[in-house]
Protein backbone atom coordinates (compact mmCIF):
# COMPACT_ATOMS: atom_id res chain seq x y z
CA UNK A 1 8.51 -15.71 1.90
CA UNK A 2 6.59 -16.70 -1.30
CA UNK A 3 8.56 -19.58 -3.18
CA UNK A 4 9.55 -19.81 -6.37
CA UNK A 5 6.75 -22.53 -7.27
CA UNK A 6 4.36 -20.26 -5.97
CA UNK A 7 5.30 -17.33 -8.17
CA UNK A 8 5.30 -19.66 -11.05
CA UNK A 9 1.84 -20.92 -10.67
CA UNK A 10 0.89 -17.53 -10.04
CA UNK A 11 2.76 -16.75 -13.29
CA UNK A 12 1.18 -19.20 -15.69
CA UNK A 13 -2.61 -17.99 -14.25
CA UNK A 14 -1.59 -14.43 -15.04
CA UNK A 15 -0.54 -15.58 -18.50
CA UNK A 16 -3.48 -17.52 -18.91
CA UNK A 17 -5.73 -14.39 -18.42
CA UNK A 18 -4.04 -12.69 -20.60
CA UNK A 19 -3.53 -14.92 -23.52
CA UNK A 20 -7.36 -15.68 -22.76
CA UNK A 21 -8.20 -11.99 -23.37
CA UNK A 22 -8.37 -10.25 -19.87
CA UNK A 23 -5.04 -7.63 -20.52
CA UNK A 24 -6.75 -5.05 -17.61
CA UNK A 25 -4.39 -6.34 -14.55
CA UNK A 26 -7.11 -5.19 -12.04
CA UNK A 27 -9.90 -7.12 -14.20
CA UNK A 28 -7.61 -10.29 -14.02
CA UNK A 29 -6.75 -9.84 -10.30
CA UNK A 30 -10.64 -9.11 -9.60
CA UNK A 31 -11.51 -12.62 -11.56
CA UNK A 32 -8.98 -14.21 -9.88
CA UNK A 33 -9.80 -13.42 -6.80
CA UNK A 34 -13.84 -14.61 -7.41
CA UNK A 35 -12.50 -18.12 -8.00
CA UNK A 36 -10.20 -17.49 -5.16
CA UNK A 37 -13.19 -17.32 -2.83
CA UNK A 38 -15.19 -19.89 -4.56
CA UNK A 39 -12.85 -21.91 -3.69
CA UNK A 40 -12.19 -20.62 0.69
CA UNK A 41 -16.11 -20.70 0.55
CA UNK A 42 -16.14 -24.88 -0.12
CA UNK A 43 -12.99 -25.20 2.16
CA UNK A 44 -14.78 -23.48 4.77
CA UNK A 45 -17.84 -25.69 4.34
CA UNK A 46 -15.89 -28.83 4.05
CA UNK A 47 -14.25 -27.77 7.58
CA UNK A 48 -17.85 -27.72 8.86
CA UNK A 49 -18.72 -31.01 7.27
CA UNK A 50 -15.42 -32.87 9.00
CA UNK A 51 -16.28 -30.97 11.97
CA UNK A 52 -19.96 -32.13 12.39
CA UNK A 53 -19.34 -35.71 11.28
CA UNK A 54 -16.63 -36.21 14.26
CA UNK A 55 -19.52 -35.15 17.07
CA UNK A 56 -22.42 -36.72 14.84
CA UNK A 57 -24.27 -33.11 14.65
CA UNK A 58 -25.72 -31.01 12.05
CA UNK A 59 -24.18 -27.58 10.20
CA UNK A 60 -25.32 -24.99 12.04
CA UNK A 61 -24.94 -22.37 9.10
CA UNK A 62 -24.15 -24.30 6.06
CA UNK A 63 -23.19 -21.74 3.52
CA UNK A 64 -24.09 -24.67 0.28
CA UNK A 65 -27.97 -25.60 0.79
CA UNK A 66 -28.59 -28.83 -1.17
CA UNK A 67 -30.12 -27.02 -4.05
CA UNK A 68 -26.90 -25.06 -4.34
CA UNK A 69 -24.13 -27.96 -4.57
CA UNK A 70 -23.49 -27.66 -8.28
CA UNK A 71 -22.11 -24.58 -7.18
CA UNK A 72 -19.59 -25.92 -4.88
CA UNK A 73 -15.57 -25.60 -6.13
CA UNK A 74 -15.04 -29.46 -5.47
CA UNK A 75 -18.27 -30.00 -7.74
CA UNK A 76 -17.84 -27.93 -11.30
CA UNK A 77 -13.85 -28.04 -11.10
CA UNK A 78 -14.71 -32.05 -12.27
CA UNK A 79 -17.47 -30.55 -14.89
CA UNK A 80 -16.17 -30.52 -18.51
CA UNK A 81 -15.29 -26.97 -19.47
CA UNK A 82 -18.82 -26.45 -21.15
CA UNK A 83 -20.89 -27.08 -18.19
CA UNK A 84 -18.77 -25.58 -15.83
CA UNK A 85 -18.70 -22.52 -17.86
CA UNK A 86 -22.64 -22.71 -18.10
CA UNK A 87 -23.08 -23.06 -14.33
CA UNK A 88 -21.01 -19.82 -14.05
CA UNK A 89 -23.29 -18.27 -17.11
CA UNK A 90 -26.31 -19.74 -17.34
CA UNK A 91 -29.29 -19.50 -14.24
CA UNK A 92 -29.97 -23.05 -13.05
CA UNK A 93 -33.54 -23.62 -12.70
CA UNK A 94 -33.10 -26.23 -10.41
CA UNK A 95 -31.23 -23.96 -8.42
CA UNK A 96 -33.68 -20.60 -7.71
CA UNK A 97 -32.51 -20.06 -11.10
CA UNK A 98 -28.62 -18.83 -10.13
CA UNK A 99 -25.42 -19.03 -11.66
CA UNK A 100 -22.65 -20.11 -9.93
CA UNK A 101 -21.27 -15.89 -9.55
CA UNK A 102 -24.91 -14.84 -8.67
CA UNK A 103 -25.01 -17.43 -5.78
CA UNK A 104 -21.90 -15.95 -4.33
CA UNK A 105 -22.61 -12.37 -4.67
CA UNK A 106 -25.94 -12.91 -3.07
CA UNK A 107 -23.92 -14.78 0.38
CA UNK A 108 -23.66 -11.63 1.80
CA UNK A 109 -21.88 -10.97 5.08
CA UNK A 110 -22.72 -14.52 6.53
CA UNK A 111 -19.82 -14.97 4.58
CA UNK A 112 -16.80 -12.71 5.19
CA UNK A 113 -16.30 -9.38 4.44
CA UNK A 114 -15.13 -10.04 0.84
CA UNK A 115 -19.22 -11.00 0.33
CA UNK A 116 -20.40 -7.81 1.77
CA UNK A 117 -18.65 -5.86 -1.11
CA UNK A 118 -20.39 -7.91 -4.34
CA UNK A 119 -22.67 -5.56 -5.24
CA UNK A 120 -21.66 -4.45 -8.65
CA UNK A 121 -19.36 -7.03 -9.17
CA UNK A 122 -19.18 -8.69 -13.03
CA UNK A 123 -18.05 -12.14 -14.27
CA UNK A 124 -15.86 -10.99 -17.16
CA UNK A 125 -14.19 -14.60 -17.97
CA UNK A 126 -15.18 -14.73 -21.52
CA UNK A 127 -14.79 -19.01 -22.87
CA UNK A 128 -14.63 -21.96 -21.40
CA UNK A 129 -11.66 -23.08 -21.93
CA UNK A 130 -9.91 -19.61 -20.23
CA UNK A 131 -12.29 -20.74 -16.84
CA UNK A 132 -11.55 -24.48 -17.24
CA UNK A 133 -7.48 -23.69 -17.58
CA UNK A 134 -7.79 -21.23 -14.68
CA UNK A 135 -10.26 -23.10 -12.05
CA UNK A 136 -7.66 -26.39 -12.51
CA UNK A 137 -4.29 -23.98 -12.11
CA UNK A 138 -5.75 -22.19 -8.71
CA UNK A 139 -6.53 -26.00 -8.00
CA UNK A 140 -2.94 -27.25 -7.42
CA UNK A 141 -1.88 -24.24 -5.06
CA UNK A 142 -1.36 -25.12 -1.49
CA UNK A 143 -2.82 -22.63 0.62
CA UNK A 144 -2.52 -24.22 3.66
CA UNK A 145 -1.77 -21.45 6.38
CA UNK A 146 -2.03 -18.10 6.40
CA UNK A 147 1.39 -17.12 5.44
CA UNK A 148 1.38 -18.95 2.16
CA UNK A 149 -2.07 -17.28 1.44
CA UNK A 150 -1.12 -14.18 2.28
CA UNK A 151 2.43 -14.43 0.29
CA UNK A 152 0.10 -15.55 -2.89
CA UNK A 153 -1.91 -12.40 -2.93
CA UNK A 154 0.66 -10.06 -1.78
CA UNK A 155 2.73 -11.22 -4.96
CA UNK A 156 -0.32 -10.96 -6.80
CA UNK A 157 -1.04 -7.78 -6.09
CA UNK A 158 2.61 -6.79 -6.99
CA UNK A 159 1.47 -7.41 -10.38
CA UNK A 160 -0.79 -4.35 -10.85
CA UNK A 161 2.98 -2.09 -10.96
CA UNK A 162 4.63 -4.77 -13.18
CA UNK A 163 1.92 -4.81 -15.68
CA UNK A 164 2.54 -1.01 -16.28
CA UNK A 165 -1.29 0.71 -15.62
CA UNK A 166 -2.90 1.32 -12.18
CA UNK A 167 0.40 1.50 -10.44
CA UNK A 168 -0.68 4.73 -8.37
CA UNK A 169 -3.09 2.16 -6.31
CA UNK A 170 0.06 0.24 -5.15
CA UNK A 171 2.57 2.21 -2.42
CA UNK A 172 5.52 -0.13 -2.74
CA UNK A 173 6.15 -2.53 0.13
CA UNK A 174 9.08 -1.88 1.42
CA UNK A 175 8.10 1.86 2.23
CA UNK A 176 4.62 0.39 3.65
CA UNK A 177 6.85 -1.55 6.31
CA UNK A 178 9.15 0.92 7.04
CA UNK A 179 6.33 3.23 8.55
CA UNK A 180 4.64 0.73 10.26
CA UNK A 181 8.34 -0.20 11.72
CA UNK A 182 8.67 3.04 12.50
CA UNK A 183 5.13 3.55 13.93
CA UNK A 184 5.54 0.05 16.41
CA UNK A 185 1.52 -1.04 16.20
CA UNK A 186 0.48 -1.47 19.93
CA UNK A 187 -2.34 -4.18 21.28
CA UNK A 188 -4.58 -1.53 21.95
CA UNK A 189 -4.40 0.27 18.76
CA UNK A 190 -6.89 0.85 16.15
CA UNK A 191 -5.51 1.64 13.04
CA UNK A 192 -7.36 3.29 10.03
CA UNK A 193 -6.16 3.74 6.28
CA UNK A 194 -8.89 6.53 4.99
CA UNK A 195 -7.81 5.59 1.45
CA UNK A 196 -7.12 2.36 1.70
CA UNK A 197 -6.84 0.51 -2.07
CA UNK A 198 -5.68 -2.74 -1.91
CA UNK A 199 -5.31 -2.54 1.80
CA UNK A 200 -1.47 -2.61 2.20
CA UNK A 201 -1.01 -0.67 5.07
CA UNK A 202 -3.60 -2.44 7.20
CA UNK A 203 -1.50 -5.75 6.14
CA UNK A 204 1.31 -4.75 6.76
CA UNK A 205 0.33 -3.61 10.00
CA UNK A 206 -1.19 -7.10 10.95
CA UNK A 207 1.83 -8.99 9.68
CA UNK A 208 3.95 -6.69 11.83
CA UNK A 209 2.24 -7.81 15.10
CA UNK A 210 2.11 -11.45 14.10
CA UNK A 211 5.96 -11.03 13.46
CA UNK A 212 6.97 -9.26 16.67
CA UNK A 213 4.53 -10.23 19.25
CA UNK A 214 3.00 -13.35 18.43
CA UNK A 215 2.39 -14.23 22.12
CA UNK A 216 -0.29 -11.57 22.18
CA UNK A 217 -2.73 -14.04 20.00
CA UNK A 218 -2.81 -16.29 22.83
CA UNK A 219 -4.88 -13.66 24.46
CA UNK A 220 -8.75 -13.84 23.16
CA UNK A 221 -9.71 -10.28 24.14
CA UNK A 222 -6.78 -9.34 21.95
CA UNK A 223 -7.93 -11.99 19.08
CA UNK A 224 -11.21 -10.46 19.00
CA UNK A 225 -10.11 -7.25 19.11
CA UNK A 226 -7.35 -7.96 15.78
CA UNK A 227 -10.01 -9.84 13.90
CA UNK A 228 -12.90 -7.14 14.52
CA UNK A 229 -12.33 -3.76 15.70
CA UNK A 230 -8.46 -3.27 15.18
CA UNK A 231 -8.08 -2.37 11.39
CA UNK A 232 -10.48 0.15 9.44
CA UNK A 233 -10.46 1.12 5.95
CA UNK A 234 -11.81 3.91 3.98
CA UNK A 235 -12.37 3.61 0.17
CA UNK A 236 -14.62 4.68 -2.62
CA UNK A 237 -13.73 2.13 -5.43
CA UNK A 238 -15.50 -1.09 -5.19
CA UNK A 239 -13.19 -2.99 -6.97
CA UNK A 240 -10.40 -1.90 -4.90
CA UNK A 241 -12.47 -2.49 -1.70
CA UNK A 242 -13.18 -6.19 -3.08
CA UNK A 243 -9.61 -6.76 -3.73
CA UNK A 244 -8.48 -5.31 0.14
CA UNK A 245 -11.06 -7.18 1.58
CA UNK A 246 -9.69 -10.11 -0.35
CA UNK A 247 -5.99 -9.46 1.07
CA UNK A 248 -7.24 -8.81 4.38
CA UNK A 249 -8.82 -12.11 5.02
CA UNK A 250 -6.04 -14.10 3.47
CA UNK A 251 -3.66 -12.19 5.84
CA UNK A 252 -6.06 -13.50 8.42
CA UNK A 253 -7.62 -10.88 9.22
CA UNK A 254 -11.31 -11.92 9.37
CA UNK A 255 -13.99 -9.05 9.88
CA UNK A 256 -11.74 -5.42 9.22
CA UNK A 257 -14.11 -2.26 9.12
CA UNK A 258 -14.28 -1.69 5.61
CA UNK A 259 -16.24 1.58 4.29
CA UNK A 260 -17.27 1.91 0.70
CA UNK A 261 -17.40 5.70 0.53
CA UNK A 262 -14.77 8.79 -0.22
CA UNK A 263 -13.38 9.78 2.70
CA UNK A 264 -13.40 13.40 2.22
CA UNK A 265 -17.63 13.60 1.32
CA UNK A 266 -20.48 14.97 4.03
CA UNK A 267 -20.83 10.96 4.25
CA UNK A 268 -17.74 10.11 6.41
CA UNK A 269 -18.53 13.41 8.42
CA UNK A 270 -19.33 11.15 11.93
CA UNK A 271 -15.64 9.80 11.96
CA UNK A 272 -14.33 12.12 14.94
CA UNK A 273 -11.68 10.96 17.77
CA UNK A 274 -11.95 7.29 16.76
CA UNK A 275 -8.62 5.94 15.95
CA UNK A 276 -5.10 5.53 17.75
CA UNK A 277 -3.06 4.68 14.81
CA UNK A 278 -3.54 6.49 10.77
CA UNK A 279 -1.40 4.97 7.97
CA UNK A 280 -1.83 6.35 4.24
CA UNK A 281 -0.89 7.13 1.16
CA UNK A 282 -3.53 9.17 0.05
CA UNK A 283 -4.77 10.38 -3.39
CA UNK A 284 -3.01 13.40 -4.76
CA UNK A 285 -5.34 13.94 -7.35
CA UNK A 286 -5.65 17.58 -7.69
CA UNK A 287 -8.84 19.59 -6.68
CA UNK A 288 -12.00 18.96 -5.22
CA UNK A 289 -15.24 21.59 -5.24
CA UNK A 290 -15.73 22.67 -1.93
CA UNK A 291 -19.33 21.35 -2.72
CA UNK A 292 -18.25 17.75 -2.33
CA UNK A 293 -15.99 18.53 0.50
CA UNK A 294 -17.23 17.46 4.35
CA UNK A 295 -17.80 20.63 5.89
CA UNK A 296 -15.75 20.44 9.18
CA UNK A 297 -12.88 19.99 6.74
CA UNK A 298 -12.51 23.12 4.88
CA UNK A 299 -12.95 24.67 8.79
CA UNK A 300 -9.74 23.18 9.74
CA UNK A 301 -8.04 24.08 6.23
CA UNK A 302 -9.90 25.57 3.50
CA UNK A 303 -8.50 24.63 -0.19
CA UNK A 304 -9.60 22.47 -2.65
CA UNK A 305 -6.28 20.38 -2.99
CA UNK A 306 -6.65 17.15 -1.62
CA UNK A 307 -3.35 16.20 -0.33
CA UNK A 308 -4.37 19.41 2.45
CA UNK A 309 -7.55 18.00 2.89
CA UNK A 310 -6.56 14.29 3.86
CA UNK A 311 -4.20 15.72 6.58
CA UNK A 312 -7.11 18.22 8.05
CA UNK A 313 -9.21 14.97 8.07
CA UNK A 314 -6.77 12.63 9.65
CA UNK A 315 -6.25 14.64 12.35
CA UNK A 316 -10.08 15.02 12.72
CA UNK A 317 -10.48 11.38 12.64
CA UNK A 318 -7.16 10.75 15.17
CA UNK A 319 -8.34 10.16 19.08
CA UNK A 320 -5.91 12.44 21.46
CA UNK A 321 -2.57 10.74 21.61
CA UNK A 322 -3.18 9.12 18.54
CA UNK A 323 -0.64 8.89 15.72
CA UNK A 324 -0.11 9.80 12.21
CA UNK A 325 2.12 8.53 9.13
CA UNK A 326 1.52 10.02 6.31
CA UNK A 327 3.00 10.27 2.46
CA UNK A 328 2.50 13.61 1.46
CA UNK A 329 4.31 15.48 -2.00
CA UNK A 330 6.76 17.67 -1.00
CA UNK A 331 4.76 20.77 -2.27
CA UNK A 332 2.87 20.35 1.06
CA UNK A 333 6.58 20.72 2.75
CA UNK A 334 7.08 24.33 1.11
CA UNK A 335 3.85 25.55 -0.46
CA UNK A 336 3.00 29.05 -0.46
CA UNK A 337 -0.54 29.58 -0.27
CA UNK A 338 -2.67 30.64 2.87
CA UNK A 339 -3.93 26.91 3.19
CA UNK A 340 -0.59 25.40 2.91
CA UNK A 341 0.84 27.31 5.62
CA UNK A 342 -2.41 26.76 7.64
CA UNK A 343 -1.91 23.40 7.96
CA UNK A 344 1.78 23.44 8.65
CA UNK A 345 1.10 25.32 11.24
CA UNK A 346 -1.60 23.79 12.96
CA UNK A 347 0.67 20.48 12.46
CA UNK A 348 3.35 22.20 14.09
CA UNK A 349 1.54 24.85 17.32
CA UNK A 350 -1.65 22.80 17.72
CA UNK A 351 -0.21 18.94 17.51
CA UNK A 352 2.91 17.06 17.78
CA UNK A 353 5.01 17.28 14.86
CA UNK A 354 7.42 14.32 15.31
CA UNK A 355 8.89 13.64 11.81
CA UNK A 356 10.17 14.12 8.21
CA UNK A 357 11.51 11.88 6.16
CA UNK A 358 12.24 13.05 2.54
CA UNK A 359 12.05 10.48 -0.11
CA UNK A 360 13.97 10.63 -3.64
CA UNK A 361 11.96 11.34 -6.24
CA UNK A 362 12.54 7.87 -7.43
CA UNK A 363 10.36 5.73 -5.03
CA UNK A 364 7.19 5.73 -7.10
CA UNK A 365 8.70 5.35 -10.51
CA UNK A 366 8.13 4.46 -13.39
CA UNK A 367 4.38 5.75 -12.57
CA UNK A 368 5.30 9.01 -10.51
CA UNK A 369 8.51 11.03 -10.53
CA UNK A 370 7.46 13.51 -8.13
CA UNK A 371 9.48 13.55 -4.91
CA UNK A 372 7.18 12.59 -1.58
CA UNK A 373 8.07 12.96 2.04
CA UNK A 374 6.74 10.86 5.19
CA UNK A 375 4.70 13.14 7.90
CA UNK A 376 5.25 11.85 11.43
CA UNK A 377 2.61 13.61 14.05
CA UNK A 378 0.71 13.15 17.21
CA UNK A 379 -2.76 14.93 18.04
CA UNK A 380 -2.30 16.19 20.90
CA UNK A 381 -5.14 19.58 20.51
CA UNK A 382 -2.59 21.31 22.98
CA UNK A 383 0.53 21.89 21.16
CA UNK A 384 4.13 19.90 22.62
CA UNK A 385 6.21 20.24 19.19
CA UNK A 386 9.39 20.53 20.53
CA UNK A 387 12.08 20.05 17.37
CA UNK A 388 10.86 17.84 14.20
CA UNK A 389 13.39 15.49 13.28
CA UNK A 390 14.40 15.23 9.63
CA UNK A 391 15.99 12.80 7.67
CA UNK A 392 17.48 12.87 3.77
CA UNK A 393 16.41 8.89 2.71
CA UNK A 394 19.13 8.90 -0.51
CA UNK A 395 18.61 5.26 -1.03
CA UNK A 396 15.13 2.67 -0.76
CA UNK A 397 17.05 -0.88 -1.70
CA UNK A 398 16.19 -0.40 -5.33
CA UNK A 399 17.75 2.35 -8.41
CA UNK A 400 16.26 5.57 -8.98
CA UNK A 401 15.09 4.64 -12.53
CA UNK A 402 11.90 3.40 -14.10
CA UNK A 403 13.71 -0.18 -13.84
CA UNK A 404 14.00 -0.03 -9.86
CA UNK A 405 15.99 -2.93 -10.08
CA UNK A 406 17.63 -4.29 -6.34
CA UNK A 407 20.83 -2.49 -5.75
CA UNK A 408 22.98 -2.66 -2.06
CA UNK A 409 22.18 0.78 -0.54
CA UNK A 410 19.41 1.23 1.48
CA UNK A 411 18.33 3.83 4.44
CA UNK A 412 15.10 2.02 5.45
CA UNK A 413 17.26 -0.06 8.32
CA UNK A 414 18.92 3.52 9.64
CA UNK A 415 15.92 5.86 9.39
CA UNK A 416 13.71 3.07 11.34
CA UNK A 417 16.59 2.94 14.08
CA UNK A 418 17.36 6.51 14.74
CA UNK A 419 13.65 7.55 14.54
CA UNK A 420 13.48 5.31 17.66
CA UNK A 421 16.24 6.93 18.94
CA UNK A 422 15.88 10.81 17.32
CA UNK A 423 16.61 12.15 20.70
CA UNK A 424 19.96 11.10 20.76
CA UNK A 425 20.12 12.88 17.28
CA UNK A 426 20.84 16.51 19.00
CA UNK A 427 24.73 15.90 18.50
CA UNK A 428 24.25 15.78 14.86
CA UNK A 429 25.12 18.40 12.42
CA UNK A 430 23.27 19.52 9.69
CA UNK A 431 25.52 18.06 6.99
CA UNK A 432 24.59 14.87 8.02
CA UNK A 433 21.35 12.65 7.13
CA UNK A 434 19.30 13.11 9.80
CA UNK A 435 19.14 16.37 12.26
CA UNK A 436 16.73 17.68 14.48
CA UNK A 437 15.38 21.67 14.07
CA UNK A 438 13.89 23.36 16.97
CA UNK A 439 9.83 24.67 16.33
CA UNK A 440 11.09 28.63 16.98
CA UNK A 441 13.56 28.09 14.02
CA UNK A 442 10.71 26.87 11.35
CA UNK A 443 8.33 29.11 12.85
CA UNK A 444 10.67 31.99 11.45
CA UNK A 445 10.69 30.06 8.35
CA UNK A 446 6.87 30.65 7.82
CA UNK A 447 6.20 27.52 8.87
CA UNK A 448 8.76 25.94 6.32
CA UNK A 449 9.41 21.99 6.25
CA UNK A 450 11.40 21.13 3.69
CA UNK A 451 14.89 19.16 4.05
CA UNK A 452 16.60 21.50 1.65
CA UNK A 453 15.28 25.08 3.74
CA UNK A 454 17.73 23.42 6.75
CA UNK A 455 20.10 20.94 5.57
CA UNK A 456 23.78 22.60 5.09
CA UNK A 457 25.83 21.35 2.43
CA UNK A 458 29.63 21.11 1.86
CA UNK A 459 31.14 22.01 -1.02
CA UNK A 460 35.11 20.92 -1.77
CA UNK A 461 37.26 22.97 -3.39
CA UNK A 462 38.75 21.80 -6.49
CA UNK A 463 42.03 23.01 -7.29
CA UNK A 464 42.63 23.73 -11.11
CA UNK A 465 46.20 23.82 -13.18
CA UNK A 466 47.07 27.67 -14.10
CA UNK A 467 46.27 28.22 -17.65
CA UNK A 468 49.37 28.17 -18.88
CA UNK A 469 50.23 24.69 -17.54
CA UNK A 470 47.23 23.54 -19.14
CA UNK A 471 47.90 24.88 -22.52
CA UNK A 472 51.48 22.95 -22.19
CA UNK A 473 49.38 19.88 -21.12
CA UNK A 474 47.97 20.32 -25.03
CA UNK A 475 50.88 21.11 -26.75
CA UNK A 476 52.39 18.04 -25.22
CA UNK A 477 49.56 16.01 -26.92
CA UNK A 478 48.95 17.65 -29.41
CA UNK A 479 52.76 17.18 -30.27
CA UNK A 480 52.15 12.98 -29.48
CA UNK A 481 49.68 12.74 -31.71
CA UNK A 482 51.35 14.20 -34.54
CA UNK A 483 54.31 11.51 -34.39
CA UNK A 484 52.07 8.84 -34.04
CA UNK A 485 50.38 10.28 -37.47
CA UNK A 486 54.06 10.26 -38.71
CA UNK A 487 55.28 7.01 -37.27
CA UNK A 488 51.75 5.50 -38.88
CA UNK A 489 52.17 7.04 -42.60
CA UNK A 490 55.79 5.58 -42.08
CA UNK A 491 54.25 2.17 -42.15
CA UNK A 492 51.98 2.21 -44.97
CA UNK A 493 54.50 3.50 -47.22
């Protein structure tokens, strides 16, 4: 739980940015996060240097060369402003004529994952003074364990909603860990995000383990297998893969699979049967031209929309067995088109359809309005949709408005508790929240999925006054309020 010292510090860097001239949240979270590393990278090496000095032995892989020591955090954050700024602007000729940013972008994967994604990257700091202020604030932050790390750039992050642009990168949390709840990582799974932004669902998968089996990181097969092979994620933007590479390691995981390229392009056409576990949000962005589309795609479901696409290539990418929660609009739900119902179908005759959850139309404001719904499935290749279980979510913790501000009712505890337990669901009526519809009932839908084509609602009957009780009910008043008109002329006469 990030304290309220942390959030200030984090605060008053934010500010500083800003006042500084950086107002583009990513840009400041992207700058922040350099100095960030600058400053893991001389931790790290200092670790070595305690390390070697208790056995009297010598770095093996000493990331700061002696020509390269100027670059070091616990050397320029004691420069005056001027000639730290230089060192970050200026190519040192006694130093294979580097700056400070070129040094790190040119580590590379020797060290950490964040490295392997600096290509492109741009110093954008603009004074001095704005990298002097912000080198000695990131400074005083304990970052001691992983948790406090992790808490820093998770509340971080939260600031790329709060400042108002770029919110559709950011699924809120608490929807992020209610499908990971729901989807129980196991130690053998290997979980993917195809469009992964700032990482969130790969975190949140991590911190669920750490949470509920932490006995399994005594285990070094499993260690290895969490800091190398377990979490995978999929994304075009660089700056976004920079910034989830960034949260990754600071939620300790050390060496994810991260893949700079767009999921849905002939380049990401050799990911078949490789993961156990999918968690997304992906891109609703419109259409795509078939041209740009991976051609095994548009033979599972051929349309240009890319919320259809996503699910034709998560099942694709899904081992047998493997599992699937996705956030999908609810035109997917109810669409009419050929493709559409293609996919519903395949979902629901071909797979394992295990689940819908319909969201308000509320969860993404004040950036979206448009109502979403969570898509529960196994591939199975073979079929085994038996009934889908749906539920009505009414209530996420937080209002309905653009303020989402913390209110007392909230589904996320119920619909993570009876998903567990949706077989015992079978007594429940349709009236209620959650139900469960057999597959020969929405296959005589057309392949229909949305809440409202199956939920039954109640409607009381109001009894009304006659007429002409009503009309005395006026006259009554009506009478009142003349003698109070009477009674008050009375006065001011």
């Amino acid at each position: 739980m990030i304290t309220g010292e942390l959030k200030s510090q984090v605060d008053k860097i934010w500010e500083a940015f800003w006042t500084g001239g950086i107002s583009n949240p990513l840009t400041v979270i992207e700058q922040f996060t350099f100095l960030l590393f600058l400053r893991r990278l001389d931790e790290r090496q200092l670790l070595e240097e305690r390390k070697a000095n208790l056995i009297g032995s010598q770095i093996d892989n000493s990331i700061y060369q002696q020509a390269h020591k100027k670059f070091r955090w616990n050397s320029f954050k004691n420069k005056d402003p001027e000639v730290m700024f230089a060192l970050f602007t200026q190519p040192q000729t006694d130093s294979d004529n580097l700056t400070t940013f070129e040094y790190m972008k040119q580590l590379g994967s020797s060290a950490g994952v964040f490295a392997s994604f600096m290509k492109g990257a741009t110093f954008m700091i603009p004074t001095a003074k704005l990298l002097d202020q912000v080198v000695q604030m990131i400074d005083k932050i304990q970052m001691d364990d992983r948790d406090t790390k992790g808490d820093l750039y998770e509340y971080l992050l939260s600031k790329i909603a709060t400042a108002g642009t770029n919110g559709q990168f950011r699924t809120p949390r608490h929807i992020i860990k209610m499908m990971v709840a729901i989807m129980q990582p196991n130690k053998e799974d290997t979980v993917c995000d195809p469009a992964c932004g700032t990482a969130g669902f790969l975190v949140a998968a991590g911190e669920y383990i750490h949470d509920n089996h932490p006995d399994w990181f005594h285990e070094q097969e499993f260690s290895n297998h969490y800091n190398s092979a377990m979490f995978t994620g999929i994304e075009f933007d660089s700056t976004m893969l920079r910034i989830g590479a960034m949260n990754l390691q600071l939620h300790g995981i050390d060496s994810p699979q991260l893949i700079g390229r767009d999921a849905l392009s002939e380049g990401n056409a050799e990911l078949r049967d490789e993961y156990s576990l999918i968690l997304a949000n992906p891109p609703f962005k419109g259409s795509l031209d078939f041209d740009s589309v991976e051609s095994s795609l548009l033979k599972t479901v051929k349309t240009k929309k890319t919320e259809l696409l996503f699910l034709g290539l998560m099942l694709r990418m899904l081992k047998i067995g493997g599992r699937c929660a996705v956030i999908i609009p609810d035109g997917v739900l109810f669409g009419s088109s050929k493709a559409h119902k293609q996919i519903r179908q395949i979902l629901l005759e071909k797979h394992k359809l295990e689940a819908i959850i319909s969201m308000p139309s509320g969860v993404f404001k004040p950036y979206a309005g448009v109502s979403t719904a969570i898509v529960v499935f196994t591939k199975t290749n073979n079929g085994g949709t038996d009934k889908v279980w749906f539920y009505d979510m009414q209530a996420d913790g937080y209002s309905l408005d653009d303020k989402r501000s913390p209110i007392n009712d909230n589904d996320i505890a119920d619909i993570v508790q009876r998903f567990k337990q949706r077989e015992q669901e079978q007594p429940r009526s349709r009236t209620e929240q959650s139900f469960l519809v057999p597959f020969d009932e929405i296959k005589n839908n057309d392949w229909d999925l949305s809440i409202n084509r199956y939920k039954e609602i109640i409607y009381e009957e109001v009894d009304y006054a006659v007429p002409e009780e009503i009309i005395a009910e006026i006259e009554k008043l009506d009478g009142e309020r003349g003698e109070a008109l009477r009674v008050l002329k009375g006065l001011l006469g």
